[in-house]
Protein backbone atom coordinates (compact mmCIF):
# COMPACT_ATOMS: atom_id res chain seq x y z
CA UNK A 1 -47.22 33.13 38.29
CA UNK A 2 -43.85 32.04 37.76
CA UNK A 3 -42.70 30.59 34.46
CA UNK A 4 -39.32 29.46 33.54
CA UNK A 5 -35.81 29.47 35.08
CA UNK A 6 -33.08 31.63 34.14
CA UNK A 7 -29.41 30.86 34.47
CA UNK A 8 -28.32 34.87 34.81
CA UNK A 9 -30.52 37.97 34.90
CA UNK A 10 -29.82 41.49 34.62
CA UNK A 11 -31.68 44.34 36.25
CA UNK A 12 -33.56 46.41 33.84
CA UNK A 13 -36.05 49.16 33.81
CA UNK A 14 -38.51 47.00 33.67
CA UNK A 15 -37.24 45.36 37.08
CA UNK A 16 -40.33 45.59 40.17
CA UNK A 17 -38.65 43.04 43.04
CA UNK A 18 -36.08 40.58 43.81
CA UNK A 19 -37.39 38.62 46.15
CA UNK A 20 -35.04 35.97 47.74
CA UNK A 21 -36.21 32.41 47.48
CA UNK A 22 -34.52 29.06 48.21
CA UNK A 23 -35.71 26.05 45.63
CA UNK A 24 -36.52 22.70 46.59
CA UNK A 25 -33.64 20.96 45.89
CA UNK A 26 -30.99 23.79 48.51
CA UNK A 27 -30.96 26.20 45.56
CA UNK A 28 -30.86 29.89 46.80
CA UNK A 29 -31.69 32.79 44.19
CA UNK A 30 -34.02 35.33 43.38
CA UNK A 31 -37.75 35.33 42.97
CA UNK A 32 -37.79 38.53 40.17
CA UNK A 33 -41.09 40.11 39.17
CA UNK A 34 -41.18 41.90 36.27
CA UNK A 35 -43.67 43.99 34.56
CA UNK A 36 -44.55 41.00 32.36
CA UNK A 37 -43.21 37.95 33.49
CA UNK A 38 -41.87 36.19 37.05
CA UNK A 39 -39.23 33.69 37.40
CA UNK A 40 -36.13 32.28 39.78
CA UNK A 41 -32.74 32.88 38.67
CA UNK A 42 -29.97 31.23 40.90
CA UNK A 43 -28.36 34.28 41.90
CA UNK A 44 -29.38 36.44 45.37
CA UNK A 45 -31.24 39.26 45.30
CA UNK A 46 -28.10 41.23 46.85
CA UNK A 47 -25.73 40.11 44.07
CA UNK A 48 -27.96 40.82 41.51
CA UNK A 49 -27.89 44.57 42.71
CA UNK A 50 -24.35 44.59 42.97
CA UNK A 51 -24.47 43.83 39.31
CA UNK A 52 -26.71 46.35 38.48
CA UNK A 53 -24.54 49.33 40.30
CA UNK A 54 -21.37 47.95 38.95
CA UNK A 55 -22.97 48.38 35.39
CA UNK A 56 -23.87 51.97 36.07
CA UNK A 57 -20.29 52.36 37.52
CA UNK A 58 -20.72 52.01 41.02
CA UNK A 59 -21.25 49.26 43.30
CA UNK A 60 -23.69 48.51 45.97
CA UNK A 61 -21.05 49.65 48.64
CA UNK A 62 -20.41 52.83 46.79
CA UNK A 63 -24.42 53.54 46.19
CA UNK A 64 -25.13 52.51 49.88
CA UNK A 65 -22.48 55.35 50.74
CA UNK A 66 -23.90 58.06 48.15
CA UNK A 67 -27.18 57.77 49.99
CA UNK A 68 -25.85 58.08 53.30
CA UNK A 69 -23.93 61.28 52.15
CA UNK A 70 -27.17 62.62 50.26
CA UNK A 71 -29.80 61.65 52.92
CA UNK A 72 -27.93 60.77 56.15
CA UNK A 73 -29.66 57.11 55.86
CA UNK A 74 -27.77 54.45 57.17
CA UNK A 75 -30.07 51.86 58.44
CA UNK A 76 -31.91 49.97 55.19
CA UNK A 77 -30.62 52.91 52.77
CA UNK A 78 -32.61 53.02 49.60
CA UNK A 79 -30.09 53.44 46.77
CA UNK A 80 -30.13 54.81 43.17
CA UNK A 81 -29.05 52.47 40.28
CA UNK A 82 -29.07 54.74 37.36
CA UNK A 83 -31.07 57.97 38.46
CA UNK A 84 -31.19 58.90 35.01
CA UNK A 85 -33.22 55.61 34.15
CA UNK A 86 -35.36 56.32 37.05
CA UNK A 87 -34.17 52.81 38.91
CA UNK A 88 -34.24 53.70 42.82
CA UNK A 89 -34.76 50.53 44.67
CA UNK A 90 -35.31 50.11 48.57
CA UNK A 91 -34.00 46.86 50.67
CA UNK A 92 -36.84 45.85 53.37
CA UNK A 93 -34.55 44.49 55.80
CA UNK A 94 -30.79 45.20 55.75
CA UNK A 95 -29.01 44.91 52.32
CA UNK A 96 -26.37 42.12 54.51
CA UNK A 97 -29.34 40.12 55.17
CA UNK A 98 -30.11 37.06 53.17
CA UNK A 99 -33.63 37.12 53.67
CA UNK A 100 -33.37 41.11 52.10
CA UNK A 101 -35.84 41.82 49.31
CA UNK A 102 -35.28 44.51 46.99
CA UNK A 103 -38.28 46.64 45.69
CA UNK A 104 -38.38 49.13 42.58
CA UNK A 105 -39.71 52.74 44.12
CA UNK A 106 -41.53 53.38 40.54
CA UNK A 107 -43.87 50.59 40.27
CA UNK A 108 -45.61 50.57 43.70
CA UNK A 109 -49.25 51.58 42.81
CA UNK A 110 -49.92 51.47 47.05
CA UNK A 111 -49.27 48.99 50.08
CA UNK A 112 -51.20 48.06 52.41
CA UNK A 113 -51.30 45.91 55.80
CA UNK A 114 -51.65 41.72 56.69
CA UNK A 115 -51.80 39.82 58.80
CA UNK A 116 -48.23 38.52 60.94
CA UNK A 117 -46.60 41.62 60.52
CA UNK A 118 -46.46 41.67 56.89
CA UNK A 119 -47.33 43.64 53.93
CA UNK A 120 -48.60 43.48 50.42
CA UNK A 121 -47.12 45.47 47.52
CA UNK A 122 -49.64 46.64 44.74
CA UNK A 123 -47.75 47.02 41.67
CA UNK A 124 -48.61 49.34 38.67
CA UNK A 125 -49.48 46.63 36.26
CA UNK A 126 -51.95 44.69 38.83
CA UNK A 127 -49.63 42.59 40.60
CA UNK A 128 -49.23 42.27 44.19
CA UNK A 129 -46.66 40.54 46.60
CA UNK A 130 -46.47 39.85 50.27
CA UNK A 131 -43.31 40.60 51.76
CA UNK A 132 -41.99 39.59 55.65
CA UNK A 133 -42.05 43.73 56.59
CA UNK A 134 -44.28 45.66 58.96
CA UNK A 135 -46.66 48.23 57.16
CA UNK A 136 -44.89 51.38 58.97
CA UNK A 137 -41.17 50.11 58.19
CA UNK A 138 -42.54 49.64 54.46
CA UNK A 139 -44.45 53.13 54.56
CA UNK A 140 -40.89 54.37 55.79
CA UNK A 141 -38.89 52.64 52.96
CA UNK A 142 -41.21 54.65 50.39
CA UNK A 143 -40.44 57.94 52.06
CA UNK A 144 -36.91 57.64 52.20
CA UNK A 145 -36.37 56.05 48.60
CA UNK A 146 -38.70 59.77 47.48
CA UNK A 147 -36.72 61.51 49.67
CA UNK A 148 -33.86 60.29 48.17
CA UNK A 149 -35.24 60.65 44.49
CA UNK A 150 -36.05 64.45 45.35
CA UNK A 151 -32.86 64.94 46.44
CA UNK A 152 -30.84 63.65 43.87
CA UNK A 153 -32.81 64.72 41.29
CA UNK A 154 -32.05 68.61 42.78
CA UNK A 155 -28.69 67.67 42.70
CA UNK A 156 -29.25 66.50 38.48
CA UNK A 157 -30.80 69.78 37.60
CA UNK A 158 -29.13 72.54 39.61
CA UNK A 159 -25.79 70.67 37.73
CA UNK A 160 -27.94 70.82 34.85
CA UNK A 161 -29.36 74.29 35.13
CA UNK A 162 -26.03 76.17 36.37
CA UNK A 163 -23.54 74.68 34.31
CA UNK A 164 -21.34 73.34 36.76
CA UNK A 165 -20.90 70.13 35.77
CA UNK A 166 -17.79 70.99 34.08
CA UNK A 167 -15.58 67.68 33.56
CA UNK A 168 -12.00 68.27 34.41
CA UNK A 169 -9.34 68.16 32.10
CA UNK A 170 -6.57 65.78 32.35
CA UNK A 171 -3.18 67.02 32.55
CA UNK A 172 -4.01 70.43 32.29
């Protein structure tokens, strides 16, 4: 259940899906679910991501690229926000598409098939959504967003383990 409206919204850890949702009266935003609370903030769901990467030091281009150079994705690329945080979030249609809802990989409990070629998202804490995706393109989305996690989280401890993450020095 929805409650109030918020002006501007930032992505946080606690962050399940941006769902993009047009008010009433023209307005387009973002349907966000949260692990406690749901509302519409006036901003798209693909700007709002954008945001986030740009806090982490990135940007969605720049994340959308990582992934392609870690997992060879380039259709619907799931991207990593802050891997440290845990925040790897999937697009279900293409990230340029208006109608593109973004979903947070850690909170899906399971999915599961409807009717009209969509699917319903079970989320940790009980809630569920119905999102415009076929079951096997959203079973695929999960797959590649772990794949991805795996990945880059080999990447984070080999760094880790070996030492190599050595920072350059300036000038030297």
């Amino acid at each position: 259940m929805k409650s109030a409206k918020k002006t501007g919204y930032e992505i946080s850890p606690s962050t399940f899906a941006l769902i993009p949702e047009r008010t009433d009266y023209g307005i387009d935003g973002s349907y966000v679910i949260e692990q406690h609370d749901e509302y519409f903030v006036p901003i798209a769901p693909r700007k709002l991501i954008d945001q986030a990467c740009k806090f982490f030091g990135s940007s969605l281009k720049g994340r959308l690229e990582g992934t392609k150079d870690i997992c060879g994705y380039t259709h619907k690329p799931p991207i990593a926000i802050d891997p440290h945080g845990g925040m790897y979030f999937f697009p279900t249609t293409s990230p340029q598409n208006p109608n593109c809802s973004w979903i947070a990989h850690s909170y899906i409990d399971r999915v599961e098939p409807c009717m009209n070629n969509e699917t319903r998202i079970h989320f940790v804490n009980g809630k569920h959504v119905i999102i415009p995706i076929s079951y096997g393109s959203m079973l695929n989305q999960v797959q590649r967003t772990a794949q991805l996690r795996y990945k880059l989280t080999e990447r984070l401890q080999y760094r880790l383990h070996t030492g190599s993450a050595k920072v350059a020095e300036p000038f030297a």
